[in-house]
N, C-alpha and C. Protein backbone atom coordinates (compact mmCIF):
# COMPACT_ATOMS: atom_id res chain seq x y z
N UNK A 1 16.62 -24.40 67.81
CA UNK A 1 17.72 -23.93 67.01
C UNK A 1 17.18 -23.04 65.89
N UNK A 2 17.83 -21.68 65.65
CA UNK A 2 17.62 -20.89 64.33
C UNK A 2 17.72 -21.09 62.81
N UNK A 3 18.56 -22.60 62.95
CA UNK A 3 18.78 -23.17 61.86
C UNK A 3 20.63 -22.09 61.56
N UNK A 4 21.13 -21.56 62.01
CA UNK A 4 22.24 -20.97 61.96
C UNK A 4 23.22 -21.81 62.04
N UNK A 5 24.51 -21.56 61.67
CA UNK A 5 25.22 -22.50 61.58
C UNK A 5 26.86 -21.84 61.82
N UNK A 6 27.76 -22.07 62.48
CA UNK A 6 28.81 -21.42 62.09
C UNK A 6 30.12 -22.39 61.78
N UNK A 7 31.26 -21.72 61.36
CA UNK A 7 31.67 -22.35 60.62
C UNK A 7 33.46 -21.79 60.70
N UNK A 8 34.35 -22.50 60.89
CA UNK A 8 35.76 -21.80 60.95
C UNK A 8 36.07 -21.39 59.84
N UNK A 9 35.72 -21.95 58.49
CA UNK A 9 36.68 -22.18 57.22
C UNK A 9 34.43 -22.84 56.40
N UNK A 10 34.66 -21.78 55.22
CA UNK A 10 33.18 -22.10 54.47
C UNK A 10 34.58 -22.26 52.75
N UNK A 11 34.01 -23.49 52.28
CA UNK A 11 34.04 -23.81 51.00
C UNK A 11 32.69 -23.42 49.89
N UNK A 12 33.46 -22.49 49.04
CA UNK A 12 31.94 -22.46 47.85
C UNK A 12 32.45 -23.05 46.61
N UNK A 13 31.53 -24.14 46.60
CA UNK A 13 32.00 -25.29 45.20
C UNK A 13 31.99 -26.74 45.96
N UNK A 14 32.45 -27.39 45.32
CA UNK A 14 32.52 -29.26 45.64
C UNK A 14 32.95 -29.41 44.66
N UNK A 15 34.09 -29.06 44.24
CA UNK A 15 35.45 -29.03 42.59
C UNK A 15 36.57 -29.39 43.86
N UNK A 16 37.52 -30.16 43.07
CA UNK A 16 38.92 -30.75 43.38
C UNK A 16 39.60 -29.24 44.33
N UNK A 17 39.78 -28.23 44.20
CA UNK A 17 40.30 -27.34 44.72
C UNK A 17 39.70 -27.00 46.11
N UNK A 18 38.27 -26.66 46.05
CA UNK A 18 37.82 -27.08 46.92
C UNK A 18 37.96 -28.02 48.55
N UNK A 19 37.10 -29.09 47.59
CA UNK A 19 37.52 -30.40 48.16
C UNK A 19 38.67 -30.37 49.09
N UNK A 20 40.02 -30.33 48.71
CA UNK A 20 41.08 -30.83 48.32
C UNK A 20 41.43 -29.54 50.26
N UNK A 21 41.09 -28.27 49.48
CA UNK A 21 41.42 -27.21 50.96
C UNK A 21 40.56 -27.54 52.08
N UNK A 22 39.66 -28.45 52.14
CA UNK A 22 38.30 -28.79 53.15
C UNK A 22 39.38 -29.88 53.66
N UNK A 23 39.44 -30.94 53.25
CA UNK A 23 40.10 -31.84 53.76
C UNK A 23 41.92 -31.36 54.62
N UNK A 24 42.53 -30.39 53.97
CA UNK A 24 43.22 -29.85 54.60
C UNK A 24 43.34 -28.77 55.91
N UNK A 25 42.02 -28.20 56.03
CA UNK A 25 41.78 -27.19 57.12
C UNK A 25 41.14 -27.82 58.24
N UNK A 26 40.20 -29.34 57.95
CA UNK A 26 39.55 -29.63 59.12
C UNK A 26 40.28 -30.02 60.13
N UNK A 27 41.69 -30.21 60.11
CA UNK A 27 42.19 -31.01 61.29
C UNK A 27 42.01 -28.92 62.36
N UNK A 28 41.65 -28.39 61.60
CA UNK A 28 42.05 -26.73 62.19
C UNK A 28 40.50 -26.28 62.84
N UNK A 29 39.12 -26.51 62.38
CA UNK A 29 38.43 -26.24 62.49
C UNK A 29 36.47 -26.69 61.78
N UNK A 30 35.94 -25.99 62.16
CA UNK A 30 34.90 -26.63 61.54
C UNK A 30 34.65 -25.94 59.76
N UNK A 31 34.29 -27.24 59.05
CA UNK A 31 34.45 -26.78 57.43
C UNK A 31 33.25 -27.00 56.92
N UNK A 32 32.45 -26.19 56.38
CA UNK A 32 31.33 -25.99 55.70
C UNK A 32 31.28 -26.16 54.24
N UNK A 33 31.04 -26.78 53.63
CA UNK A 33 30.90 -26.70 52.23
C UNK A 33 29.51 -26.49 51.47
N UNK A 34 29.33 -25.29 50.73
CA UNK A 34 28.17 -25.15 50.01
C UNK A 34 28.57 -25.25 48.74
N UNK A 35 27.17 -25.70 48.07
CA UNK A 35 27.35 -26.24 46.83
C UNK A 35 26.17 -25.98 45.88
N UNK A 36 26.24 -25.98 44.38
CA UNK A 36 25.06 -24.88 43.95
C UNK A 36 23.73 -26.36 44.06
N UNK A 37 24.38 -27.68 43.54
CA UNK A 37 23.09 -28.87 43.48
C UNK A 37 23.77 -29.80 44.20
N UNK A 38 24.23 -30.84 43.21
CA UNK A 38 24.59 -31.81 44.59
C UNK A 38 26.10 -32.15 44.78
N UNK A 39 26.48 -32.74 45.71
CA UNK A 39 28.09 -33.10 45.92
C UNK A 39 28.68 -33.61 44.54
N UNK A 40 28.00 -34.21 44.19
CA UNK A 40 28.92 -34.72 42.47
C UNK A 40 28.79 -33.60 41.46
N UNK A 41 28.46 -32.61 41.71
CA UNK A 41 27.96 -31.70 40.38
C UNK A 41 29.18 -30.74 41.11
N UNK A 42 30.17 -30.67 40.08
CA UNK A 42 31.11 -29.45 39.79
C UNK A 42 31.84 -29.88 38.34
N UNK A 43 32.52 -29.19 37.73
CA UNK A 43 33.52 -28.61 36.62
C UNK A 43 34.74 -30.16 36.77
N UNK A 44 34.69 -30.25 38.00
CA UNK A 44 35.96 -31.56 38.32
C UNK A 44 35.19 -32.82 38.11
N UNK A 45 33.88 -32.81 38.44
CA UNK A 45 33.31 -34.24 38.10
C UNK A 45 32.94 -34.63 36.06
N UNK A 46 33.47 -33.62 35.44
CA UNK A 46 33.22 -33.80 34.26
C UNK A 46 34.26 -33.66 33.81
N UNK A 47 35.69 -33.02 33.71
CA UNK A 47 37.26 -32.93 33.28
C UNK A 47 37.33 -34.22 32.62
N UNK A 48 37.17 -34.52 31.51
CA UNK A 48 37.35 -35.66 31.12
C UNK A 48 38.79 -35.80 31.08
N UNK A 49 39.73 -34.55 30.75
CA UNK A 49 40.91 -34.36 30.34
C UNK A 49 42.07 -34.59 31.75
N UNK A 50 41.68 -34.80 32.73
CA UNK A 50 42.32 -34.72 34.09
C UNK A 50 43.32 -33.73 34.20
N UNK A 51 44.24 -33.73 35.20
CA UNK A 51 45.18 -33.02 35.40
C UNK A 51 46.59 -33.25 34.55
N UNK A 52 46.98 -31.65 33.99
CA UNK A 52 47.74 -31.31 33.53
C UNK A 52 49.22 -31.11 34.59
N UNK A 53 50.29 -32.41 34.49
CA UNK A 53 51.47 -32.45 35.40
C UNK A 53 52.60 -33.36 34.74
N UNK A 54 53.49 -33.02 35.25
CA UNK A 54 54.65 -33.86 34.35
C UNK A 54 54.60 -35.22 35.35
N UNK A 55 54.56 -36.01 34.75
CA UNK A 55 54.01 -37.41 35.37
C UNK A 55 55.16 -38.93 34.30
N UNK A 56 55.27 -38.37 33.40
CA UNK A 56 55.71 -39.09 32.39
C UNK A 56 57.42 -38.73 32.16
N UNK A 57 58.34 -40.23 32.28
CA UNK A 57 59.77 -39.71 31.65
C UNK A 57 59.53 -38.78 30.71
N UNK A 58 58.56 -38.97 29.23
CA UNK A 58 58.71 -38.18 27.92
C UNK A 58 59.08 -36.91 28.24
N UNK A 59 58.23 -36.42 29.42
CA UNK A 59 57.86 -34.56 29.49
C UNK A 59 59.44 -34.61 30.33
N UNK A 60 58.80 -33.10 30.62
CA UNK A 60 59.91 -32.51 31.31
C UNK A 60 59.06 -31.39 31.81
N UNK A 61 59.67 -30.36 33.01
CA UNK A 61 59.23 -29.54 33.59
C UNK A 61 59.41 -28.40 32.67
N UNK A 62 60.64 -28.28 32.26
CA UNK A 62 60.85 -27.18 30.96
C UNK A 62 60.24 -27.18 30.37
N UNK A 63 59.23 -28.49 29.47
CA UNK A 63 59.03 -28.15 28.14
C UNK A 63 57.25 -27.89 28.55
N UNK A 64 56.79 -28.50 30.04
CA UNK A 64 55.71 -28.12 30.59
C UNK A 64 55.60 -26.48 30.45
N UNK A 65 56.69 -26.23 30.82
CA UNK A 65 56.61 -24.69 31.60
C UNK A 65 56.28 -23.77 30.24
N UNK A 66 57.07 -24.14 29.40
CA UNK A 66 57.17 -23.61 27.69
C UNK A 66 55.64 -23.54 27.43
N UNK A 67 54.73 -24.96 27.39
CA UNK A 67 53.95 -25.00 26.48
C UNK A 67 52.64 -24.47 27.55
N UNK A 68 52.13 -24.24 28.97
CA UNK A 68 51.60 -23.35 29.43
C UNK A 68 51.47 -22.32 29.42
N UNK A 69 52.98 -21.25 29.52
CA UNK A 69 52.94 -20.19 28.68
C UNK A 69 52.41 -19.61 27.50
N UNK A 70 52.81 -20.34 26.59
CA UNK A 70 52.30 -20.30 25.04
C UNK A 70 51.01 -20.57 24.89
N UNK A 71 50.64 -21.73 25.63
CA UNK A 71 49.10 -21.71 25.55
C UNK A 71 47.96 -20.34 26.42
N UNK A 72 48.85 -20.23 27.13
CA UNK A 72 48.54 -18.82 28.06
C UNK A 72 49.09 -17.39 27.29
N UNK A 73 48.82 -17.44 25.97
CA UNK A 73 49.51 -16.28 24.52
C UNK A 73 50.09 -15.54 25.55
N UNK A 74 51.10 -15.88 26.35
CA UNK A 74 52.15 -15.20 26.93
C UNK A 74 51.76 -14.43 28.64
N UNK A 75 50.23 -14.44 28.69
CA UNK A 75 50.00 -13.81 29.64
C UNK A 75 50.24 -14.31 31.50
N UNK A 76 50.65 -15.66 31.04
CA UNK A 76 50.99 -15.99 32.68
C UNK A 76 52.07 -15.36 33.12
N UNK A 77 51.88 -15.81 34.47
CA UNK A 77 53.45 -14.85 35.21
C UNK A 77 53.83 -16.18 35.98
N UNK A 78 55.59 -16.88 35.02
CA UNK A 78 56.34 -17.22 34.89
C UNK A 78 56.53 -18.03 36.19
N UNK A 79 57.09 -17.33 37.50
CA UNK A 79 57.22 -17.92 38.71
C UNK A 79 55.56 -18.48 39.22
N UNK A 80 54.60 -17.97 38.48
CA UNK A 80 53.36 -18.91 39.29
C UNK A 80 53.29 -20.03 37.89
N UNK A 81 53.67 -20.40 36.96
CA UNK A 81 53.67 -21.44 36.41
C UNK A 81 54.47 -22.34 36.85
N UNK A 82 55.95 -21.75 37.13
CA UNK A 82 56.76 -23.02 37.74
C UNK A 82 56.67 -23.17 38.97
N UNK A 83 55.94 -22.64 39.67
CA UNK A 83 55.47 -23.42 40.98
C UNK A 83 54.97 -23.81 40.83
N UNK A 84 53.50 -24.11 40.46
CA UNK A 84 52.42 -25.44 39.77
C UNK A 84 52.66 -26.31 39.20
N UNK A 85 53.53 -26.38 38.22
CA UNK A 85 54.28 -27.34 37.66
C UNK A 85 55.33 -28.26 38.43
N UNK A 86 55.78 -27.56 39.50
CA UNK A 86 56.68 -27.98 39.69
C UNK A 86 56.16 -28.96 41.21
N UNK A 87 55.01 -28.56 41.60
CA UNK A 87 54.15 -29.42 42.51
C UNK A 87 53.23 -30.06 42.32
N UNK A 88 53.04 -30.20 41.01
CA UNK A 88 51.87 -30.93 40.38
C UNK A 88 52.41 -32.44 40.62
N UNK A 89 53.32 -32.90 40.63
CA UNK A 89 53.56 -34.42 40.89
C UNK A 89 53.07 -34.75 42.57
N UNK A 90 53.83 -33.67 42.87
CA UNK A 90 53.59 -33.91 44.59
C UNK A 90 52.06 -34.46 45.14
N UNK A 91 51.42 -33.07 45.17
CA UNK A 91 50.14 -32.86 44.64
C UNK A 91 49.07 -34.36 43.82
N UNK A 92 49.52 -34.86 42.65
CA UNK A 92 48.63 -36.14 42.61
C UNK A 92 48.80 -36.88 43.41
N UNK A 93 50.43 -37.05 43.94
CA UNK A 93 50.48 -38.42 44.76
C UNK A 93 49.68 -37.92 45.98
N UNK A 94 49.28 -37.05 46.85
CA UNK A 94 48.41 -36.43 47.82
C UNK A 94 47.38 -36.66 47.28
N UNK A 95 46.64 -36.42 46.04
CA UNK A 95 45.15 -37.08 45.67
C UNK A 95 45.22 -38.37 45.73
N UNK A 96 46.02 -39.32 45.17
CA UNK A 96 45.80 -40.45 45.50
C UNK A 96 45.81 -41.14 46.78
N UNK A 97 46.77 -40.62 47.64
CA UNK A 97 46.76 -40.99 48.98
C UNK A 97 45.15 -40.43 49.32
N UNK A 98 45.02 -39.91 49.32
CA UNK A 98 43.14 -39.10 49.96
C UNK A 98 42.62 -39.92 49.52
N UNK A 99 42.62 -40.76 48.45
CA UNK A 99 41.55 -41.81 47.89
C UNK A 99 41.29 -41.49 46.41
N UNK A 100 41.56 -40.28 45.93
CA UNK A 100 40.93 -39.63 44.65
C UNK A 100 41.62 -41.26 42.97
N UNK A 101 40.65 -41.36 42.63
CA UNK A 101 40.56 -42.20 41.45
C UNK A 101 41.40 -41.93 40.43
N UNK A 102 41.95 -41.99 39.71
CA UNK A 102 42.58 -41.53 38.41
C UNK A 102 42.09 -42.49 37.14
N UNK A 103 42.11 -42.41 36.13
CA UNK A 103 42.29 -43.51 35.07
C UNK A 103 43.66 -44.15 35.13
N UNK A 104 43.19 -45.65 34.97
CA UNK A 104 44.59 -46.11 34.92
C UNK A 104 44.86 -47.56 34.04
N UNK A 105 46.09 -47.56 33.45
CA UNK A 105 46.07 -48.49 31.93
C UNK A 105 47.63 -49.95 32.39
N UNK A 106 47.36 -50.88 32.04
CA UNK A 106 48.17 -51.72 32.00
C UNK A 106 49.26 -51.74 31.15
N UNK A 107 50.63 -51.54 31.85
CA UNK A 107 51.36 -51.50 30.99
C UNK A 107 51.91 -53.08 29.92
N UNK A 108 51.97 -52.78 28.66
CA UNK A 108 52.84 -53.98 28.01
C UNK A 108 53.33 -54.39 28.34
N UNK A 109 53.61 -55.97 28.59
CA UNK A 109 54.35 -56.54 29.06
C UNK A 109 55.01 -56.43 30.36
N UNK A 110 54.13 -56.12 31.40
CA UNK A 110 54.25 -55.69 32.75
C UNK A 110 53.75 -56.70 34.02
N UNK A 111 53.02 -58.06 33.51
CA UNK A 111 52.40 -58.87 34.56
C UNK A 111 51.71 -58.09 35.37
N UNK A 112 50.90 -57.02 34.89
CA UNK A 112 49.44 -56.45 35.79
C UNK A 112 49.81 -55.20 36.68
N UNK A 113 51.03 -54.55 36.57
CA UNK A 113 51.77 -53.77 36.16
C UNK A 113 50.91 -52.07 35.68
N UNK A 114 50.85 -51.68 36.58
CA UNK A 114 49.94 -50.73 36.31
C UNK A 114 50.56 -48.97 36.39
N UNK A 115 49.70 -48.08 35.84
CA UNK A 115 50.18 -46.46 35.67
C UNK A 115 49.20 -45.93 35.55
N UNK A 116 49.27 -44.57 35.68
CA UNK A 116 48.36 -43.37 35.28
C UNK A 116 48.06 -43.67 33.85
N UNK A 117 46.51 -43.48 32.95
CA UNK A 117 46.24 -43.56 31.83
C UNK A 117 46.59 -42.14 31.29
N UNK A 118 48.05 -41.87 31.09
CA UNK A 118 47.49 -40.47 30.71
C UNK A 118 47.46 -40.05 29.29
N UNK A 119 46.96 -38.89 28.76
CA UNK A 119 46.55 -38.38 27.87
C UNK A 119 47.05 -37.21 27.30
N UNK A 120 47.55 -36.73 25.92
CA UNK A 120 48.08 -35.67 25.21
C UNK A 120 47.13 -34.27 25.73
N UNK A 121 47.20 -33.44 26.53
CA UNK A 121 46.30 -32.79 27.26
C UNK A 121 46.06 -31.37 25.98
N UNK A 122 45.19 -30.50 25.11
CA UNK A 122 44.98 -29.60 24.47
C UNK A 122 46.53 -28.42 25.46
N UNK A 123 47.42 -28.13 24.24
CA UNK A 123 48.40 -26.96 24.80
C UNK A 123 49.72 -27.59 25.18
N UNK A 124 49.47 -29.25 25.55
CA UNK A 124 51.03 -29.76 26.04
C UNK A 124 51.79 -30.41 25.10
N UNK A 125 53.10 -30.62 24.52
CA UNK A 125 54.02 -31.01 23.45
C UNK A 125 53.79 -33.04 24.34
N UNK A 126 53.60 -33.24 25.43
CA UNK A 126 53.53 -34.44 26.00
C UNK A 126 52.53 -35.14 27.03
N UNK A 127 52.35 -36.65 26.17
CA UNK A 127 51.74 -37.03 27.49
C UNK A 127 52.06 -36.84 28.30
């Protein structure tokens, strides 16, 4: 063998986005993933801050959509924010089904009663 390799679908990275399209294309073909060191070393294995999604009664998709913008000094384009936003719930529950970990906190007075730990994210008006 030449040591050659081929490949239907090549991933560059081992980050959640990544990841996430590898596991979706293999039922299609063969998936390659290169990576600069090792499988745990990307940008996603350090996010201390996790994903930014309306997950919580408090929020809302509106006031998501508002404070991305603004944090984006106006430069996003509008219909690709509220599509992200607006699949970002979908979307975790698909990471969690895959297996992906989240932080997660006991609610008060819940008998073991459990949720997403989530966090005031830099740019959002809500947990």
């Amino acid at each position: 063998m030449n040591g050659e390799r081929q490949f239907d679908f090549l991933v560059l990275g081992s980050g959640i986005a990544g990841l996430f399209f590898a596991l979706k294309v293999a039922p299609y073909g063969r998936v390659g993933i290169i990576t600069k060191k090792n499988r745990a070393e990307s940008n996603t294995n350090y996010a201390q801050g996790g994903i930014a999604a309306v997950t919580s009664k408090e929020d809302s998709f509106e006031m998501h959509v508002r404070d991305t913008i603004e944090a984006g000094a106006g430069l996003c384009d509008e219909s690709v924010v509220r599509t992200i936003i607006q699949e970002g719930p979908a979307r975790i529950a698909e990471l969690i089904e895959l297996g992906m970990r989240f932080s997660e906190r006991e609610l008060p007075r819940a008998d073991g009663v459990r949720e997403l730990d989530l966090a005031k994210e830099g740019g959002h008006s809500k947990r």
